[in-house]
PDB file of N, CA and C in Angstrom:
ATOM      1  N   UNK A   1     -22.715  -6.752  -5.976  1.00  0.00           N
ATOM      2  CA  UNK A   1     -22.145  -6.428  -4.647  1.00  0.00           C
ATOM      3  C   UNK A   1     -20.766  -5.794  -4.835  1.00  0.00           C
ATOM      4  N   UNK A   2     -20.831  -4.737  -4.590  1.00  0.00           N
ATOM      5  CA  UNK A   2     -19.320  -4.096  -4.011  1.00  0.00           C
ATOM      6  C   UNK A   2     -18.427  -3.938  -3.245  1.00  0.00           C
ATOM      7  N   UNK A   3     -17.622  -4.262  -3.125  1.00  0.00           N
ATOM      8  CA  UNK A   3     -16.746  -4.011  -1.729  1.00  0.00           C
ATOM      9  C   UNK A   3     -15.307  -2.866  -2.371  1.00  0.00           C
ATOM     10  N   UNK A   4     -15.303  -1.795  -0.844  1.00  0.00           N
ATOM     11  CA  UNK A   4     -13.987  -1.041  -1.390  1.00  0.00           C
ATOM     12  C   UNK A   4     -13.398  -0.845  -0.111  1.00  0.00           C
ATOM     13  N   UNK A   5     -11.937  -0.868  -0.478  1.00  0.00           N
ATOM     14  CA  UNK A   5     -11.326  -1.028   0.415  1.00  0.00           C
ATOM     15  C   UNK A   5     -10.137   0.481   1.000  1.00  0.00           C
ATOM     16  N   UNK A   6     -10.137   0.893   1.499  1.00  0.00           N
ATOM     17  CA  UNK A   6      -9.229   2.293   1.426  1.00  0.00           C
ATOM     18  C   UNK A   6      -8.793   2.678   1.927  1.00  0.00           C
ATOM     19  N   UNK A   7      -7.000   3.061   1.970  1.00  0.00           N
ATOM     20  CA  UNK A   7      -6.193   3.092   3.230  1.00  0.00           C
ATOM     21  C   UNK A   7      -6.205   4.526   3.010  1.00  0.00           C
ATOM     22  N   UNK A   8      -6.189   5.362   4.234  1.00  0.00           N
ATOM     23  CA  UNK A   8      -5.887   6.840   4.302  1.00  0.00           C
ATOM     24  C   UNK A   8      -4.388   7.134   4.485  1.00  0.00           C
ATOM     25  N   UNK A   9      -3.443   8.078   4.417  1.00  0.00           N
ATOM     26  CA  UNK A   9      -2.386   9.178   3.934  1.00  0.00           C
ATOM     27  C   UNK A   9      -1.496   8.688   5.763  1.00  0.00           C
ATOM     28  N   UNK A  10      -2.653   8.860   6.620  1.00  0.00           N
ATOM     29  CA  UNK A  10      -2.223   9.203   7.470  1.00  0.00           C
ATOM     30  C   UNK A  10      -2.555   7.465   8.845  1.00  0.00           C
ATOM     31  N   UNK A  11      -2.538   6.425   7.826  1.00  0.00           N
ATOM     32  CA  UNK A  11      -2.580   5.262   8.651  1.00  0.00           C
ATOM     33  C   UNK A  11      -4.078   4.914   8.699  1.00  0.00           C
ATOM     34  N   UNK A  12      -5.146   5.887   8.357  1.00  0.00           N
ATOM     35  CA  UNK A  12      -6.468   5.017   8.304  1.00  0.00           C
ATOM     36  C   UNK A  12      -7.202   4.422   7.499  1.00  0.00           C
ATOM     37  N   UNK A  13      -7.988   3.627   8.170  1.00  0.00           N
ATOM     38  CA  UNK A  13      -8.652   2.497   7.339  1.00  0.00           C
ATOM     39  C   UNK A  13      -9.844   3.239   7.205  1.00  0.00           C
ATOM     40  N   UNK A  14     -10.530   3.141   5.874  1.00  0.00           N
ATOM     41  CA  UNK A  14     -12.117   3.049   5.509  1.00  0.00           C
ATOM     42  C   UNK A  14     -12.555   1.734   4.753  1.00  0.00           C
ATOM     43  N   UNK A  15     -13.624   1.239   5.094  1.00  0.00           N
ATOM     44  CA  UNK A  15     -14.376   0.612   4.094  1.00  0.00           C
ATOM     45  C   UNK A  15     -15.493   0.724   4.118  1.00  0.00           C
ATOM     46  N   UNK A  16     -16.228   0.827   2.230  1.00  0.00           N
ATOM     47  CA  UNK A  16     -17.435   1.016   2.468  1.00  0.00           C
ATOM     48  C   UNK A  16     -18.213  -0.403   1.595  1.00  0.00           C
ATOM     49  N   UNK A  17     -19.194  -0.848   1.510  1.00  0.00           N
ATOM     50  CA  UNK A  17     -19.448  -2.030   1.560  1.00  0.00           C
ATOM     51  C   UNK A  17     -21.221  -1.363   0.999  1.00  0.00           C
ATOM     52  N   UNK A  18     -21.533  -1.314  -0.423  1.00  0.00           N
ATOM     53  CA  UNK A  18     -22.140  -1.391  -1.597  1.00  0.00           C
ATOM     54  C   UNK A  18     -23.558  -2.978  -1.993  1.00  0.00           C
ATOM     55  N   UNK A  19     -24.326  -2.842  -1.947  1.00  0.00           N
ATOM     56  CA  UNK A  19     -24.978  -3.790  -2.534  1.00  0.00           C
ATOM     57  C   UNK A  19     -25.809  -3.669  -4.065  1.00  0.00           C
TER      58      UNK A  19
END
């Protein structure tokens, strides 16, 4: 299981979430 976590440049959030 993966989890990633990732702040963008400009204040945003991504996460993407891997099994």
């Amino acid at each position: 299981e993966i989890t990633a976590l990732q702040f963008d440049d400009i204040g945003g959030l991504q996460m993407a979430v891997g099994t």
